[in-house]
Every structure is written in C-alpha cells, then in structure tokens.
N, C-alpha and C. Protein backbone atom coordinates (compact mmCIF):
# COMPACT_ATOMS: atom_id res chain seq x y z
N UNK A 1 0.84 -1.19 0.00
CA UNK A 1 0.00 0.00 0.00
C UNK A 1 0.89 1.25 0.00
N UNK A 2 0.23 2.37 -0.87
CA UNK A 2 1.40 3.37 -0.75
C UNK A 2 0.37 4.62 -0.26
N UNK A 3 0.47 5.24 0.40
CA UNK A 3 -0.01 6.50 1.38
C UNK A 3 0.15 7.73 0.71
N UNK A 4 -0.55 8.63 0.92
CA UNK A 4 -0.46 9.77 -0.02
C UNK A 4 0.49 10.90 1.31
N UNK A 5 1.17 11.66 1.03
CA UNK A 5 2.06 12.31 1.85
C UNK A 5 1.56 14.08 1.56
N UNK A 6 0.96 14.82 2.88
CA UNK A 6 0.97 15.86 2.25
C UNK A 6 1.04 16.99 3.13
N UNK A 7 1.37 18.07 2.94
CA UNK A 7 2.05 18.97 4.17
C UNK A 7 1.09 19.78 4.01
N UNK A 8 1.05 20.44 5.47
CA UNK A 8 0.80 21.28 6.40
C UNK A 8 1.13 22.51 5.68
N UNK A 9 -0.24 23.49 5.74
CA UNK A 9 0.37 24.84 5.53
C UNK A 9 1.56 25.43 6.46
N UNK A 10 1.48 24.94 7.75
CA UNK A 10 2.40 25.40 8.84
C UNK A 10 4.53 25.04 8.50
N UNK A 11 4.22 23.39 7.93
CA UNK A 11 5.23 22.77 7.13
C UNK A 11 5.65 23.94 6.06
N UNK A 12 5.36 23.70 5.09
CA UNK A 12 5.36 24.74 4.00
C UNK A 12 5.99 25.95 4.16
N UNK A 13 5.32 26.37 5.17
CA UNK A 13 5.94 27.62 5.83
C UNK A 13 7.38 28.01 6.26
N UNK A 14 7.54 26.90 6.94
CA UNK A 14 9.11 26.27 7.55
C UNK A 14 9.88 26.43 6.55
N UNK A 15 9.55 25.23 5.14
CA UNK A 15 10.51 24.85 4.42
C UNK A 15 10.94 26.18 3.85
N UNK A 16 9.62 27.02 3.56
CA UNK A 16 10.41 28.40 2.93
C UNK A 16 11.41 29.33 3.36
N UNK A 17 10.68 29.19 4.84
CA UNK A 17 11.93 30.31 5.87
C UNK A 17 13.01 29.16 5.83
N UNK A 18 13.30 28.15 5.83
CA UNK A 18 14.18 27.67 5.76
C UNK A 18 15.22 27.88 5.01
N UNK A 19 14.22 27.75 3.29
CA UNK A 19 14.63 28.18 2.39
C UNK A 19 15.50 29.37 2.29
N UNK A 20 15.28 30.57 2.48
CA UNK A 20 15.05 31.72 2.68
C UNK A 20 16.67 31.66 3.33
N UNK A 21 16.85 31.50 4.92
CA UNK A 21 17.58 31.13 5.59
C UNK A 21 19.15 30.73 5.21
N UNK A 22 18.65 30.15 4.49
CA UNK A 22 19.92 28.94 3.95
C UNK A 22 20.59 29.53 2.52
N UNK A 23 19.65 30.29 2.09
CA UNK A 23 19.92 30.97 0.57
C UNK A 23 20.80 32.13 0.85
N UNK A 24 20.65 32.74 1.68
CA UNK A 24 20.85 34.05 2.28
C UNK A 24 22.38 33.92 3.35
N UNK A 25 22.57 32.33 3.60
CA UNK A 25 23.37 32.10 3.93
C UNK A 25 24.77 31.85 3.15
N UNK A 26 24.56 30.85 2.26
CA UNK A 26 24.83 30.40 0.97
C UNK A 26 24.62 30.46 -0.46
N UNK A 27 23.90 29.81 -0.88
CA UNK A 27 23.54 30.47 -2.27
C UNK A 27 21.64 29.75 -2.39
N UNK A 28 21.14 30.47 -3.03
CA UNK A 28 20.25 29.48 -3.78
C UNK A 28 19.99 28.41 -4.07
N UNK A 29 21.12 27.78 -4.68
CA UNK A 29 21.16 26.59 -5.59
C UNK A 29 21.30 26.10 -3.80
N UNK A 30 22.04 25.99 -3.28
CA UNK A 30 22.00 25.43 -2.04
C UNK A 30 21.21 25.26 -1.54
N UNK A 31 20.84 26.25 -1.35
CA UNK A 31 18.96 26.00 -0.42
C UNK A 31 18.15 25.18 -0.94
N UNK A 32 17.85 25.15 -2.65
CA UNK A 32 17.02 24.95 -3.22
C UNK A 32 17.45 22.85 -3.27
N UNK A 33 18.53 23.01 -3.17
CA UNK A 33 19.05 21.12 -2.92
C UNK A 33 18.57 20.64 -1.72
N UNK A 34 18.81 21.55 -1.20
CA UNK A 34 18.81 20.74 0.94
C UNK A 34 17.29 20.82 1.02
N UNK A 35 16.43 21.93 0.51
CA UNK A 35 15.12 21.75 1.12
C UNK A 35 14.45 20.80 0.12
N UNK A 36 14.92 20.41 -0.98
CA UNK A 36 14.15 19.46 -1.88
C UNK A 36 14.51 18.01 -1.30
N UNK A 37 15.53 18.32 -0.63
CA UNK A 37 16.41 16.66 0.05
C UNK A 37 14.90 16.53 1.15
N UNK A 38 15.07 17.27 1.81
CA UNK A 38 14.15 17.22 3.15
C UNK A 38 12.83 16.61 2.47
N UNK A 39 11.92 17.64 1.43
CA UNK A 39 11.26 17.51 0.58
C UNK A 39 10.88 15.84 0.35
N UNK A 40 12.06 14.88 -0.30
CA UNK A 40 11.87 13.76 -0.84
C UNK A 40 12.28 13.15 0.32
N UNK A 41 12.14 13.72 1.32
CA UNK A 41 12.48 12.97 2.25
C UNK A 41 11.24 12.20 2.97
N UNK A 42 10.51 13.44 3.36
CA UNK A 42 9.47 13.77 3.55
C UNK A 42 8.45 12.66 2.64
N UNK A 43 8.44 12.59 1.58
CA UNK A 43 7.85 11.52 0.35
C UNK A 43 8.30 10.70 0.21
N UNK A 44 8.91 10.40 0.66
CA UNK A 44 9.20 8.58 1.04
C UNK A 44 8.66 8.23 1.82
N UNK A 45 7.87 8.57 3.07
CA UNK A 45 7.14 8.17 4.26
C UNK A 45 5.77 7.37 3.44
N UNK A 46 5.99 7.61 2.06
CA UNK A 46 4.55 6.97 1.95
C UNK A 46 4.81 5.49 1.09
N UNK A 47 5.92 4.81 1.18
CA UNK A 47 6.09 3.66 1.48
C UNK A 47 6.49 2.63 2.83
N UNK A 48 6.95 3.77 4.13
CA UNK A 48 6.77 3.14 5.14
C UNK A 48 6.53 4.30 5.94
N UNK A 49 5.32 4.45 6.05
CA UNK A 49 5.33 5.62 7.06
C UNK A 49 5.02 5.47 8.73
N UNK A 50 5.42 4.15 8.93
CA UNK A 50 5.22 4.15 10.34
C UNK A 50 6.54 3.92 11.03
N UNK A 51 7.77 4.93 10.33
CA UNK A 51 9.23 4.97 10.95
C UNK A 51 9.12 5.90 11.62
N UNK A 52 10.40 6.29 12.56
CA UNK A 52 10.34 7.52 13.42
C UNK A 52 10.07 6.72 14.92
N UNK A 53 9.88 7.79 15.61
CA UNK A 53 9.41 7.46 17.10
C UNK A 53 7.98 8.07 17.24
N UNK A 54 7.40 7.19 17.90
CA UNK A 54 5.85 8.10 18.32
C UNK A 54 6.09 8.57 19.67
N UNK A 55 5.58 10.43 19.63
CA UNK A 55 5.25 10.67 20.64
C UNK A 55 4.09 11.29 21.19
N UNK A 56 3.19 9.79 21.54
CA UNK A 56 2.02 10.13 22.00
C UNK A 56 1.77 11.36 23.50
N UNK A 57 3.53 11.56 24.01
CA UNK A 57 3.08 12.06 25.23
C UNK A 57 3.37 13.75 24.85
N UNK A 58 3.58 13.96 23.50
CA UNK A 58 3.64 15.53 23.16
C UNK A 58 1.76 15.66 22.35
N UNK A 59 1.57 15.25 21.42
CA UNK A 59 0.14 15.14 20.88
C UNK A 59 -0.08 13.48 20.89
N UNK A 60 -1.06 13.37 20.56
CA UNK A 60 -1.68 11.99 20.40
C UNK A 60 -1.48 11.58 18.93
N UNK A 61 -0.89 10.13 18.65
CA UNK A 61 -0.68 10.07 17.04
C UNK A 61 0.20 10.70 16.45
N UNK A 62 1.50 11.41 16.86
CA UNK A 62 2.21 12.03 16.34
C UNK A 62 3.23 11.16 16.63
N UNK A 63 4.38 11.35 15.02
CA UNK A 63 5.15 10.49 15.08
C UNK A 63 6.63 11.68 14.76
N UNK A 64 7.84 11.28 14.98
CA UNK A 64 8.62 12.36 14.84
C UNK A 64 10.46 11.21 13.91
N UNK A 65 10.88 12.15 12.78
CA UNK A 65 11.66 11.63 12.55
C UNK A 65 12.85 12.45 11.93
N UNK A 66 14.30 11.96 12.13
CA UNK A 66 15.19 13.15 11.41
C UNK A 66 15.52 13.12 10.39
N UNK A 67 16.09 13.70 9.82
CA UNK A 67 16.85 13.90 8.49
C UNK A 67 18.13 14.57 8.66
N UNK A 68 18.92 13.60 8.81
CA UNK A 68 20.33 13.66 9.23
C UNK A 68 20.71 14.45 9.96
N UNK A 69 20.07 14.21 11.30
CA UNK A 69 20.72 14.87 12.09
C UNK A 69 20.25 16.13 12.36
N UNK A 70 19.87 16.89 11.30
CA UNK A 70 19.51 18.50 11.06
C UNK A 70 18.21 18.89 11.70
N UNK A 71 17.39 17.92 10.92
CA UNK A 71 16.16 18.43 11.06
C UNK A 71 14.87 17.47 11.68
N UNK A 72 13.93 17.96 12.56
CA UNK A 72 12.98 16.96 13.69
C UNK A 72 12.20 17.23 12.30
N UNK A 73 10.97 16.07 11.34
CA UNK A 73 9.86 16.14 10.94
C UNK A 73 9.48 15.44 11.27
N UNK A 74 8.14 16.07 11.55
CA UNK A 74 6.72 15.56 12.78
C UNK A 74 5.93 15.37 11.70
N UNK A 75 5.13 14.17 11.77
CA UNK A 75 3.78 13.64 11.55
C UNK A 75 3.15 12.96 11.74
N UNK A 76 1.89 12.57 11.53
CA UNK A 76 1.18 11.83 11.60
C UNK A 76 0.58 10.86 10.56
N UNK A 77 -0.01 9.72 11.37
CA UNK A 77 -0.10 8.83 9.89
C UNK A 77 -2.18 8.34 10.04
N UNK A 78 -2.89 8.39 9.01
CA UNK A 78 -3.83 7.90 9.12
C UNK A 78 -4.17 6.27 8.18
N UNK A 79 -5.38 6.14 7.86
CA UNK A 79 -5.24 4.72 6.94
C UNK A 79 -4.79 5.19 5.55
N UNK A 80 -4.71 6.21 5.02
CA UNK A 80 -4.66 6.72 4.02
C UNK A 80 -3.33 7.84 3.55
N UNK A 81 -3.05 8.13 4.52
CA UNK A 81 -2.04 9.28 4.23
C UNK A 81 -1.16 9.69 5.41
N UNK A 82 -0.25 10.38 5.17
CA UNK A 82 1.21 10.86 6.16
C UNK A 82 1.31 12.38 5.91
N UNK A 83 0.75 12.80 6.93
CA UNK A 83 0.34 14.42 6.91
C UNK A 83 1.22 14.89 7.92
N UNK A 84 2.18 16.10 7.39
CA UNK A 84 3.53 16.47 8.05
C UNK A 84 2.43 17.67 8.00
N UNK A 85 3.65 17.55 10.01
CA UNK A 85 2.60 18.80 10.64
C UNK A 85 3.99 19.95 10.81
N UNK A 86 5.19 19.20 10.68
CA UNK A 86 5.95 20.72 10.99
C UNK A 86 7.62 20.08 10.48
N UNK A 87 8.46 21.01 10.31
CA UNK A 87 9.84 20.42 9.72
C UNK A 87 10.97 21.91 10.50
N UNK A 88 11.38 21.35 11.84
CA UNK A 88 12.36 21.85 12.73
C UNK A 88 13.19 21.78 12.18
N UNK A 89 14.28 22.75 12.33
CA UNK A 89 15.82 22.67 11.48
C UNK A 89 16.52 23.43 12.84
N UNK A 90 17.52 22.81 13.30
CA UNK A 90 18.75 23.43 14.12
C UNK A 90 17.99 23.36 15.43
N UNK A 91 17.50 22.54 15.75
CA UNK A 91 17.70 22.51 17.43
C UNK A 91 15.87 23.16 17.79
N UNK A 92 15.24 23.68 16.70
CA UNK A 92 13.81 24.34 17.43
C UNK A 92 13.19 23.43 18.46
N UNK A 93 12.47 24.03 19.10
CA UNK A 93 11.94 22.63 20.07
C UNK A 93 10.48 22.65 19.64
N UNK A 94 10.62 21.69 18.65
CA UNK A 94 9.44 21.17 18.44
C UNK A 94 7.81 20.37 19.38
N UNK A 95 8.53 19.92 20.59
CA UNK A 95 7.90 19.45 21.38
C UNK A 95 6.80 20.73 21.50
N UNK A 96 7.36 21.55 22.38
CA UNK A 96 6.52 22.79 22.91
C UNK A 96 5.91 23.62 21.49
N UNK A 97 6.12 23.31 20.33
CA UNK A 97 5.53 23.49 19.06
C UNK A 97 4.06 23.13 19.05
N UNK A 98 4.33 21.70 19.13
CA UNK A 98 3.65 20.71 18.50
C UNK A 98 2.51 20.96 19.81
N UNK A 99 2.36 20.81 20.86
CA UNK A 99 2.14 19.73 21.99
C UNK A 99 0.48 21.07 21.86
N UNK A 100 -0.68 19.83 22.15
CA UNK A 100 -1.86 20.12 21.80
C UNK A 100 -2.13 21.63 22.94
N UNK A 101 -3.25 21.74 22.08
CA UNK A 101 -3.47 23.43 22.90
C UNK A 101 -4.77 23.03 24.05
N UNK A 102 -5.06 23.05 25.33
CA UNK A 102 -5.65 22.54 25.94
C UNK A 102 -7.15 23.55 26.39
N UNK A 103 -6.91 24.76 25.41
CA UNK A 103 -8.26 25.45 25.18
C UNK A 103 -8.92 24.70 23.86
N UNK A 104 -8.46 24.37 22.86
CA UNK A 104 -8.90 23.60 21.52
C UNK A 104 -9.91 22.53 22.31
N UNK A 105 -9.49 21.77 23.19
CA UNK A 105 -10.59 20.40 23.45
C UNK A 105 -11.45 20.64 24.10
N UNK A 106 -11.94 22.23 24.79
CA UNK A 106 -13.04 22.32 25.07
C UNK A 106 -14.11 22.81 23.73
C-alpha cells in the first residue's frame, strides 16, 4: 500500500523560511538542494510511514523523525495518508511546538 504524503500549511511555511535562511546564507542553488532533500524525504514516508518514534506524550498520534541529524519532521499517519505537521531545522523545540493546545478540546 502506498499513502499519499501531504504537508501542512504550517510545514510549507518552515521549508520556505528555511529556504530563505539557507539561501541568504549560501547560495540558492543550495537552499534549493537541501530543502528538496528534506522535501523527498518527507515523500518517502509513503512507502513506510510508520518509521520515526511516536510521541504520543507531546500530541496523540504524532510520530517524529530526522533527516540527518539536522532536522525533527513531525507527523502523523492515518489509513490513508502521512500528513507532516511541521519540519524543525537546528535545534527548534518542536515538542513545545507541537504539543496540543488545551483550550482547543473544550
């Protein structure tokens, strides 16, 4: 079975400032390699997307995995798809990101 993989406006967001980040650091062409790496990285989860570690004790169903080292991407997996909720680069703390809002469940 292959899973459809698809990001988060919040994701999206990341990869650009990332983008952005890294271009501004280096060049373009640079940025534009490393965040497409992450990218297909990211799209491969939809032949095994139940790698990573789950951490049910930050949200419920959330699973978290790196990409060498660099970068925490968080998601989740349903019967159907692998929906990336966020893509940390350099240390962000994703935990206190991620971790559910406890006005939302009323």
């Amino acid at each position: 079975m292959s899973y459809r993989v698809v990001f988060s406006p919040e994701s999206e967001e990341q990869l650009v400032a990332l983008y952005r980040y890294i271009a501004g650091a280096a060049t373009p062409s640079t940025a534009e390699r490393h965040v497409n790496a992450i990218i297909d990285y990211c799209e491969s989860l939809q032949t095994f997307p139940l790698r990573g570690t789950r951490r049910d004790d930050i949200r419920p169903g959330l699973r978290v995995t790196n990409y060498k080292g660099r970068a925490v991407i968080a998601f989740d997996v349903d019967a159907e798809q692998v929906a990336i909720i966020g893509v940390f680069y350099g240390g962000q703390d994703y935990a206190t990101a991620l971790q559910d809002d406890p006005d939302e469940a009323e």
